[in-house]
Protein backbone atom coordinates (compact mmCIF):
# COMPACT_ATOMS: atom_id res chain seq x y z
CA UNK A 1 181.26 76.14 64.79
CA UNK A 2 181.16 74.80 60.97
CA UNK A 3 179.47 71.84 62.25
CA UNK A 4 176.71 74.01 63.78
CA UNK A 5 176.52 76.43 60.41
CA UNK A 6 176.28 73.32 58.49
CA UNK A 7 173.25 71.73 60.24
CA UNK A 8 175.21 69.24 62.81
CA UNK A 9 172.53 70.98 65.53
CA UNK A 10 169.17 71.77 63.14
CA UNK A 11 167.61 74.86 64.46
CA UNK A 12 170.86 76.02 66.73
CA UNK A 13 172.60 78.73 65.53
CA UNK A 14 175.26 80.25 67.79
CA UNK A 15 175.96 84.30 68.26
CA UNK A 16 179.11 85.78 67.16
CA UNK A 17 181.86 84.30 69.83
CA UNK A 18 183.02 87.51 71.43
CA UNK A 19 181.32 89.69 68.84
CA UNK A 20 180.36 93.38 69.97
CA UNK A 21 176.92 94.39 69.31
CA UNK A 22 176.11 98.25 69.17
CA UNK A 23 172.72 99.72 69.21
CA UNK A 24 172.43 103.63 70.00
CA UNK A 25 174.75 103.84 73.20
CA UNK A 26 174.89 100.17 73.80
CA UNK A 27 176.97 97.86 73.82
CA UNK A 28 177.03 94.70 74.95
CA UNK A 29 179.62 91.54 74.17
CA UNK A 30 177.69 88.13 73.96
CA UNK A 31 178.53 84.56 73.43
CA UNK A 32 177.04 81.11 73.26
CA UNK A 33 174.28 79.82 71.28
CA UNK A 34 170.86 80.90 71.21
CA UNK A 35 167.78 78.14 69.74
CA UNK A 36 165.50 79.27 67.51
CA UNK A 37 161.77 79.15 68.05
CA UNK A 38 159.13 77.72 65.87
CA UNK A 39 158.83 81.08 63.99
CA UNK A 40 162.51 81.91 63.65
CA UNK A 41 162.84 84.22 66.80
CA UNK A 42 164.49 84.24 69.60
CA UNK A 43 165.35 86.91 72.38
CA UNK A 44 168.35 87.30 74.45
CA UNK A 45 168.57 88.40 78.19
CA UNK A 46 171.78 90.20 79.43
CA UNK A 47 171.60 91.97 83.04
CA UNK A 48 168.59 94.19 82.56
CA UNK A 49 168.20 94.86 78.96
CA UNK A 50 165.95 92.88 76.99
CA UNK A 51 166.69 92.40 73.25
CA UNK A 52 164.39 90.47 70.40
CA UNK A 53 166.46 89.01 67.77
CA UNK A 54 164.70 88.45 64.48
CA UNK A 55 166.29 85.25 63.21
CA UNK A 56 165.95 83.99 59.63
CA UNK A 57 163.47 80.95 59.80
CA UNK A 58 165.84 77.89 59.57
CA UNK A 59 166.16 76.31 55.84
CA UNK A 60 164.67 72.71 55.99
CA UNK A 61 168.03 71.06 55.41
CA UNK A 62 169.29 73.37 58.29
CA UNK A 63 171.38 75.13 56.59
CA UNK A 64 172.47 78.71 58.27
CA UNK A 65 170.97 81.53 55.89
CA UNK A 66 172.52 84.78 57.89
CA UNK A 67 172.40 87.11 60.40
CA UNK A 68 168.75 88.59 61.83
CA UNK A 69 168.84 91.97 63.12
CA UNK A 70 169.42 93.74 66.79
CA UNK A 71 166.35 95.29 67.76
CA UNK A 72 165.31 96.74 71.22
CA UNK A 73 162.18 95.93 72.34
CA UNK A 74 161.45 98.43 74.88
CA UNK A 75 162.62 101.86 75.48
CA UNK A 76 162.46 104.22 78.58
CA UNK A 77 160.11 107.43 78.49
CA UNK A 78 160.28 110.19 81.21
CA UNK A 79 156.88 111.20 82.24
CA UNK A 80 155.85 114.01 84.89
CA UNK A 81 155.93 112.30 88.33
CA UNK A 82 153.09 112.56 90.89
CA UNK A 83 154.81 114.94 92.66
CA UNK A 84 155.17 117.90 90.39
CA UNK A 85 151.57 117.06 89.10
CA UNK A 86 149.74 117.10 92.20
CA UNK A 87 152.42 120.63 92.63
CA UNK A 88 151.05 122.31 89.73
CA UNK A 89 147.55 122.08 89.82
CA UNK A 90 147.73 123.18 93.41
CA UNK A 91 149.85 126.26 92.62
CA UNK A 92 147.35 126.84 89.61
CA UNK A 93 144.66 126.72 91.81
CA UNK A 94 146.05 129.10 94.17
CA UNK A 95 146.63 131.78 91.20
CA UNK A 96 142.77 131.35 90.31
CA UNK A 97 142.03 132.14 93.56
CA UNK A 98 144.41 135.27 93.58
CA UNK A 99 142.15 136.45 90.30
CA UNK A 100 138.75 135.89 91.99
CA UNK A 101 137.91 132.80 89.49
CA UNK A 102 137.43 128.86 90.16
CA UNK A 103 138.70 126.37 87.81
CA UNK A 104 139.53 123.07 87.17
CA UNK A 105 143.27 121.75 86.44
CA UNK A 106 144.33 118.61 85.06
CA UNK A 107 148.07 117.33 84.44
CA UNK A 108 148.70 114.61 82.13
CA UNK A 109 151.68 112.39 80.96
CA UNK A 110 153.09 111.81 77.73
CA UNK A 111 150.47 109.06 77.21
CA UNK A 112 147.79 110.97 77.89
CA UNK A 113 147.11 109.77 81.37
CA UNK A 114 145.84 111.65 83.76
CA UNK A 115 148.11 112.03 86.38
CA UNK A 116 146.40 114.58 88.75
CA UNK A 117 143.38 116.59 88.72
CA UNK A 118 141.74 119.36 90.91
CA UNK A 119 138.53 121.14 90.85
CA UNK A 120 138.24 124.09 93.01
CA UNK A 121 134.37 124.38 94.16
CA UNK A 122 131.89 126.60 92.27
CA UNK A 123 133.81 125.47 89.00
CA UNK A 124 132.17 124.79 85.87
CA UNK A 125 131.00 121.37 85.11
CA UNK A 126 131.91 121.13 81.72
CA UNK A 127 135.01 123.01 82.44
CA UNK A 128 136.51 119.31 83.93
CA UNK A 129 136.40 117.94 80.52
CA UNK A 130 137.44 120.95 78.70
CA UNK A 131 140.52 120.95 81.43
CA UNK A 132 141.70 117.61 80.89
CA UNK A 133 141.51 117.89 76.82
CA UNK A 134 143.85 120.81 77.09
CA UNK A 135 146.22 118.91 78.87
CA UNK A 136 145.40 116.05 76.38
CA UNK A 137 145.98 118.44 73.23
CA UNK A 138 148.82 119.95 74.86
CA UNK A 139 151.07 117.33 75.66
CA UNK A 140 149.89 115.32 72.36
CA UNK A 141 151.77 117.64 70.20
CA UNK A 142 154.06 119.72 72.31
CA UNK A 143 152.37 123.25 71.63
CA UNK A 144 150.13 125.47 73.69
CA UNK A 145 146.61 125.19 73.14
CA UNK A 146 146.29 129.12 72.26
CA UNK A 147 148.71 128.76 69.31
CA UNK A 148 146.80 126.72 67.37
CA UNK A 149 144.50 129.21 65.80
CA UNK A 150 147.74 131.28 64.28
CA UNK A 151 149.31 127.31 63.44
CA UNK A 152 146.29 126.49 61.52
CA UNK A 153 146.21 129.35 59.39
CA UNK A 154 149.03 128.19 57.66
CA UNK A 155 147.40 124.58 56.51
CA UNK A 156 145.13 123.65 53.86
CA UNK A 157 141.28 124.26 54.43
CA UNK A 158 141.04 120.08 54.44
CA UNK A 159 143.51 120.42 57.58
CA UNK A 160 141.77 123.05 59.31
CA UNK A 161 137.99 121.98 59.22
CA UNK A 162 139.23 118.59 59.72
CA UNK A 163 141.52 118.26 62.91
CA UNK A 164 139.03 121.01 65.11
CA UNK A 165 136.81 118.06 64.69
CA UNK A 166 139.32 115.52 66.37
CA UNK A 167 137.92 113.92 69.80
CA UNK A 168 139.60 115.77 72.79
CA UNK A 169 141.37 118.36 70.02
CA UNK A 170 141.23 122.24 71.66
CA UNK A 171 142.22 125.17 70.06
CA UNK A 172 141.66 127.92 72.77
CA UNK A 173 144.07 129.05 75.40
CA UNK A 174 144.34 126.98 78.67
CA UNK A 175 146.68 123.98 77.95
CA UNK A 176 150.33 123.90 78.05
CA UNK A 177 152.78 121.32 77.52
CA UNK A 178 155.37 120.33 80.19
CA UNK A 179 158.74 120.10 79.29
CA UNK A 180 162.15 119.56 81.17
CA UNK A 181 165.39 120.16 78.91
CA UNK A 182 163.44 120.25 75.59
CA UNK A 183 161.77 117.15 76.77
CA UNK A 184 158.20 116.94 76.79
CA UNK A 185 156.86 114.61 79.79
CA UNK A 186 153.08 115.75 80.37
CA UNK A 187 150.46 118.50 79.49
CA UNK A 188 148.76 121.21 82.21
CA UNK A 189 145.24 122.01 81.19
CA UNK A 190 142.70 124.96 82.99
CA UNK A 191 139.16 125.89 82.54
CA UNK A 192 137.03 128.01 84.08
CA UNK A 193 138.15 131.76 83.55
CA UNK A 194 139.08 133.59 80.76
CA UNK A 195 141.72 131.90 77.91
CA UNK A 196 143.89 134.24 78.98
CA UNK A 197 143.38 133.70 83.04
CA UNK A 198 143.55 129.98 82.59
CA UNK A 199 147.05 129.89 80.48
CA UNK A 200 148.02 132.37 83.69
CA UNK A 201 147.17 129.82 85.60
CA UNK A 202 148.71 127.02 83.88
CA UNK A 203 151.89 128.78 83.78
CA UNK A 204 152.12 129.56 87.44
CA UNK A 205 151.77 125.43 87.53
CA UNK A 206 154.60 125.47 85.71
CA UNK A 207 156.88 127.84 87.40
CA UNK A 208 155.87 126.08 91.01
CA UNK A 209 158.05 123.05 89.28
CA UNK A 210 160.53 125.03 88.19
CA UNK A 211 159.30 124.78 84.47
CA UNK A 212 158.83 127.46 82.13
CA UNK A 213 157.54 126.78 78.33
């Protein structure tokens, strides 16, 4: 081990024998030696997790200057699965129809993504945008779409004229975002009625996955 610290092996540096290494809720014991690349990095591979280790660049007489730091490169994210998308818009669309009005529903994921979409026929045209940016707006920031009027009164006059004019940014009722255990893992958006018909419709999405806001 001194040998290595000392620069017997240039470039080698060995992990902790035996040492435990904790990040959030894992934990992992690793030993060996790990080689540095060109631009003092390295990553480490143990069962499925994947780990980049940050290593100090190697001093030119090899010298071992210290630790680098844990860091995980990758993290999991739930998002709404086809499923319960293609679900709700079909139970939305089958409340517009109870209220004599055609829409258009879209369901995103967390990213954005569209993840289903349905038009019923005789909807607006311009309503499929308007749908989809609800679901955008909705699941970009976790709040319905209709709350954002009463929200904005509360900000500076800068923050008010300036985020309305955001690409894909709505501020009327329609979009909702989807949430499981305080979790948000999509956006529902409808256009075509009323604000208040198309957040009815977006919720009855919602309860046909067993969601609620």
């Amino acid at each position: 081990m001194n040998d290595v610290l000392h620069g017997a092996l240039p470039g080698v540096y060995p992990l902790v024998p035996q040492a435990t290494i904790s990040v959030g809720e894992i934990s992992q014991r690793w030993t060996g030696r790990r080689s540095l690349s060109q631009s003092g990095t390295g990553d480490l591979e143990h069962g499925n997790d994947r780990w980049f280790v940050p290593w100090p660049r190697a001093p030119a007489r090899g010298r071992f200057s210290g630790w680098g730091a844990l860091m995980q490169v990758a993290v999991a994210q739930s998002v709404i699965g086809w499923e319960a998308a293609t679900t709700a818009v079909h139970a939305a669309a089958q409340h517009a129809d109870s209220l004599g009005i055609r829409v258009n529903i879209a369901v995103v994921d967390t990213g954005g993504n569209l993840a289903a979409f349905l038009r019923m026929p005789g909807a607006f045209l311009h309503s499929i945008d308007i749908a989809i940016d609800k679901a955008y707006t909705a699941a970009s920031f976790g709040l319905p779409t209709s709350h954002w009027h009463a929200a904005l009164q509360q900000e500076s006059v800068a923050v008010r004229e300036g985020i309305v004019r955001r690409p894909r940014f709505v501020v009327f009722g329609g979009g909702l975002p989807i949430k499981q255990a305080d979790q948000r893992i999509g956006g529902i958006g409808v256009s075509g009625g009323s604000e208040a018909q198309d957040e009815a419709c977006a919720q009855a999405g919602l309860a046909a996955i067993g969601l609620t806001l």
